[in-house]
C-alpha atoms as a PDB file:
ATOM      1  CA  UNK A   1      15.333 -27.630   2.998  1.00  0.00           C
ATOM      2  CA  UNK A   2      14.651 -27.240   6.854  1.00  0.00           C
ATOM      3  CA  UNK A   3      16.303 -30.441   7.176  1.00  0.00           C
ATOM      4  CA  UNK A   4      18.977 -30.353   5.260  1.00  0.00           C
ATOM      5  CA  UNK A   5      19.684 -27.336   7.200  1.00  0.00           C
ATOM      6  CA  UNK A   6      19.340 -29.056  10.867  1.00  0.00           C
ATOM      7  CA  UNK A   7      21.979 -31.420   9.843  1.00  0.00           C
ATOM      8  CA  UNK A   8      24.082 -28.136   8.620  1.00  0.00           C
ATOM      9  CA  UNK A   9      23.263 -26.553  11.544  1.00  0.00           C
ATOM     10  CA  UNK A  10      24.119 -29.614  14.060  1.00  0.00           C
ATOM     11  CA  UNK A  11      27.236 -29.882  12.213  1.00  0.00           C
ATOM     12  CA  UNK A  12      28.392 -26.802  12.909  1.00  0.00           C
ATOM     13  CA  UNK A  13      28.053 -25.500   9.532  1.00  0.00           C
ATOM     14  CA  UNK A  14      25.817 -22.324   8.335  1.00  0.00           C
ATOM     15  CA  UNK A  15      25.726 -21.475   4.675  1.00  0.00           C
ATOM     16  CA  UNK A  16      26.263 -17.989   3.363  1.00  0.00           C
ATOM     17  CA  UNK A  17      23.317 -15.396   2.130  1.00  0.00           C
ATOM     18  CA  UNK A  18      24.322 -16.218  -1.534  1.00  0.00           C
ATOM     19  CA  UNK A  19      23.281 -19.628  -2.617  1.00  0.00           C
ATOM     20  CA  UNK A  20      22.218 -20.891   0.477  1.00  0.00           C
ATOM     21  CA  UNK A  21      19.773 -23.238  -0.167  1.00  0.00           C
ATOM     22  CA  UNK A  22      21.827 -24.630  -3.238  1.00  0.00           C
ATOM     23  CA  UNK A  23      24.969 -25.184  -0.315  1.00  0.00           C
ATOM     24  CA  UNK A  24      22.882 -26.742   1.987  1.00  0.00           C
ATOM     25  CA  UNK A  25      21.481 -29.668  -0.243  1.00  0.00           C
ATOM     26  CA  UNK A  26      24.872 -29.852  -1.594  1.00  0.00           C
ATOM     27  CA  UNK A  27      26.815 -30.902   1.612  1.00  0.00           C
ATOM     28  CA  UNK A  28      23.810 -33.531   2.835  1.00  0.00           C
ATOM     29  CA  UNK A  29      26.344 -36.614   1.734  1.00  0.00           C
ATOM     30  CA  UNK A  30      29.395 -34.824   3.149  1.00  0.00           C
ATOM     31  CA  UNK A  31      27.630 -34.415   6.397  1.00  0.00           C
ATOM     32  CA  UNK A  32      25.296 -38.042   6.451  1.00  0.00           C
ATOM     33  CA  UNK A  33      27.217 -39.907   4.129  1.00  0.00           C
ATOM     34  CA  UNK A  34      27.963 -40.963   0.648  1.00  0.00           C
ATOM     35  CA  UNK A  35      24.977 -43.271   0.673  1.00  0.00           C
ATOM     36  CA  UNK A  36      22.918 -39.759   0.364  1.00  0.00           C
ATOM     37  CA  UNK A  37      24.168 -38.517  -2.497  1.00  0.00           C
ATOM     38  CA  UNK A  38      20.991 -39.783  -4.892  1.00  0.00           C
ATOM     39  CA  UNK A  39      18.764 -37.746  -2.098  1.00  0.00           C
ATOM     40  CA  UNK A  40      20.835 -34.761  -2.477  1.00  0.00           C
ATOM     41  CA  UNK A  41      20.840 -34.645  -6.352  1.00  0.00           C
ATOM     42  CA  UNK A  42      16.534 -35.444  -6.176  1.00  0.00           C
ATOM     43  CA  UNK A  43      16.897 -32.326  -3.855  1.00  0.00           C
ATOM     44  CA  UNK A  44      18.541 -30.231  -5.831  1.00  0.00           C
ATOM     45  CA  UNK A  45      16.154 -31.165  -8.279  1.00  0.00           C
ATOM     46  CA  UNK A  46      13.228 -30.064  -6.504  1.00  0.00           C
ATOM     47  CA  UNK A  47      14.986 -27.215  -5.901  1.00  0.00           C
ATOM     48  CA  UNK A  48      15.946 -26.232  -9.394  1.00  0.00           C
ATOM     49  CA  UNK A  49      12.114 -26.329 -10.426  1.00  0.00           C
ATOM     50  CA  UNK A  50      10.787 -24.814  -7.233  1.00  0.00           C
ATOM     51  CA  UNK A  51      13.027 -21.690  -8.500  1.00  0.00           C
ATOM     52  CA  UNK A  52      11.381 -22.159 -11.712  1.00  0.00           C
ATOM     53  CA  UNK A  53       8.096 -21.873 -10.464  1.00  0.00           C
ATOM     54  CA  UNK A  54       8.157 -19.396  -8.368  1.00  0.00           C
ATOM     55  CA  UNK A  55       9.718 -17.096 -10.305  1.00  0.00           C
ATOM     56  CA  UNK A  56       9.183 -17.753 -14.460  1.00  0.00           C
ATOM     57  CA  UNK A  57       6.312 -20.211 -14.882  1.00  0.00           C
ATOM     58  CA  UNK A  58       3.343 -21.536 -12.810  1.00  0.00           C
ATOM     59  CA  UNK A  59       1.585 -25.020 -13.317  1.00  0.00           C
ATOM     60  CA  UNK A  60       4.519 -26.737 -14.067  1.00  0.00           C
ATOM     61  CA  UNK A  61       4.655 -29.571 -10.857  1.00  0.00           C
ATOM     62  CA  UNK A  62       1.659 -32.411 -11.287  1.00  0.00           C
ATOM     63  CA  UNK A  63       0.240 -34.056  -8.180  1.00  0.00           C
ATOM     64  CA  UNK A  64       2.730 -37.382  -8.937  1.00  0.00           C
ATOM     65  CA  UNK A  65       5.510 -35.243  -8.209  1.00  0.00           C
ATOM     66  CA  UNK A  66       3.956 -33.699  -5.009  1.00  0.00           C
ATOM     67  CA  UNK A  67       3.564 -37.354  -3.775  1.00  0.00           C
ATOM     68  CA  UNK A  68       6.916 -38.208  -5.126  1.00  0.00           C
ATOM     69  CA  UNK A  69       8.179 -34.995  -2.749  1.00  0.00           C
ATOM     70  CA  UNK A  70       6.160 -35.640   0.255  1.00  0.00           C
ATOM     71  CA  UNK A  71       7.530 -39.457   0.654  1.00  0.00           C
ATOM     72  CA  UNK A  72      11.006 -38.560   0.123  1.00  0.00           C
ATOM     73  CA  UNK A  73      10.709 -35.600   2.733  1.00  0.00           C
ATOM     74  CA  UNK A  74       9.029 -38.190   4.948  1.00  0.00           C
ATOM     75  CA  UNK A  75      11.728 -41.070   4.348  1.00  0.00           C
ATOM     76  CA  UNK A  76      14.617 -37.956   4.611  1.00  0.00           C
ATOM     77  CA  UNK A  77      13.039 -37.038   7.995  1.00  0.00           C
ATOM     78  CA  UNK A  78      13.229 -40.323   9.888  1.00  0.00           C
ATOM     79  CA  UNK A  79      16.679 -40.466   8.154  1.00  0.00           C
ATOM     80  CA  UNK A  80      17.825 -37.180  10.056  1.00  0.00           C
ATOM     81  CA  UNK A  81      15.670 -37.676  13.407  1.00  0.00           C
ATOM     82  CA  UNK A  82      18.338 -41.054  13.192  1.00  0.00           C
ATOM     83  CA  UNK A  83      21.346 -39.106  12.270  1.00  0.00           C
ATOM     84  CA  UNK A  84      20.289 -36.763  14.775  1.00  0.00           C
ATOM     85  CA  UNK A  85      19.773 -38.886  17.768  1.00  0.00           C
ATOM     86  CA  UNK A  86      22.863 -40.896  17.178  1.00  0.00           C
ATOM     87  CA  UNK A  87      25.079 -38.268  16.489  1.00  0.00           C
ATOM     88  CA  UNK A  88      23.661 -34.723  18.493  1.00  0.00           C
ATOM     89  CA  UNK A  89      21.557 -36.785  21.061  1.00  0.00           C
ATOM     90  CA  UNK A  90      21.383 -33.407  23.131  1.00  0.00           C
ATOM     91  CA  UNK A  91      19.670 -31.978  20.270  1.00  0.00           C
ATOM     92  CA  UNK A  92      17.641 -34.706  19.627  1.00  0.00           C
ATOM     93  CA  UNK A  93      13.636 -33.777  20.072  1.00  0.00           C
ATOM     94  CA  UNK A  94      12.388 -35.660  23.386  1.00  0.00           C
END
């Protein structure tokens, strides 16, 4: 979510109070490309059952799909720092 949100952010974007984190995922292709769109939905679908465990039911996400989530955060991060540093180079970390 916090890097989805850099690329909003960098972009010039900010998403509203109401659905924010659903916007944010949403626009990820719009803003870094068609080619993102799988990331976006797996995203979304993270999201969808983090909403369903915090609020309705616990015990729900296995350690496979914390691995799953920690490599695709890690691949979606060098993705960004890329986007980032080609496209916002003054916002690029140094």
């Amino acid at each position: 979510m916090q890097l989805a949100t850099v690329v909003l952010y960098a972009s010039g974007y900010r998403a509203a109070k109401g659905g924010h984190h659903w916007t944010t995922i949403s626009v990820i292709p719009d803003l870094l490309g068609e080619e993102f769109q799988e990331a976006a939905r797996y995203f979304d679908s993270c999201r969808i059952k983090r909403h369903g465990v915090d609020y309705d039911r616990a015990g729900t996400v296995g350690e496979r799909e914390v691995a799953e989530l920690l490599r695709e955060a890690a691949w979606f991060k060098e993705k960004v720092l890329s986007w980032l540093k080609a496209q916002h180079k003054e916002l690029y970390p140094q």
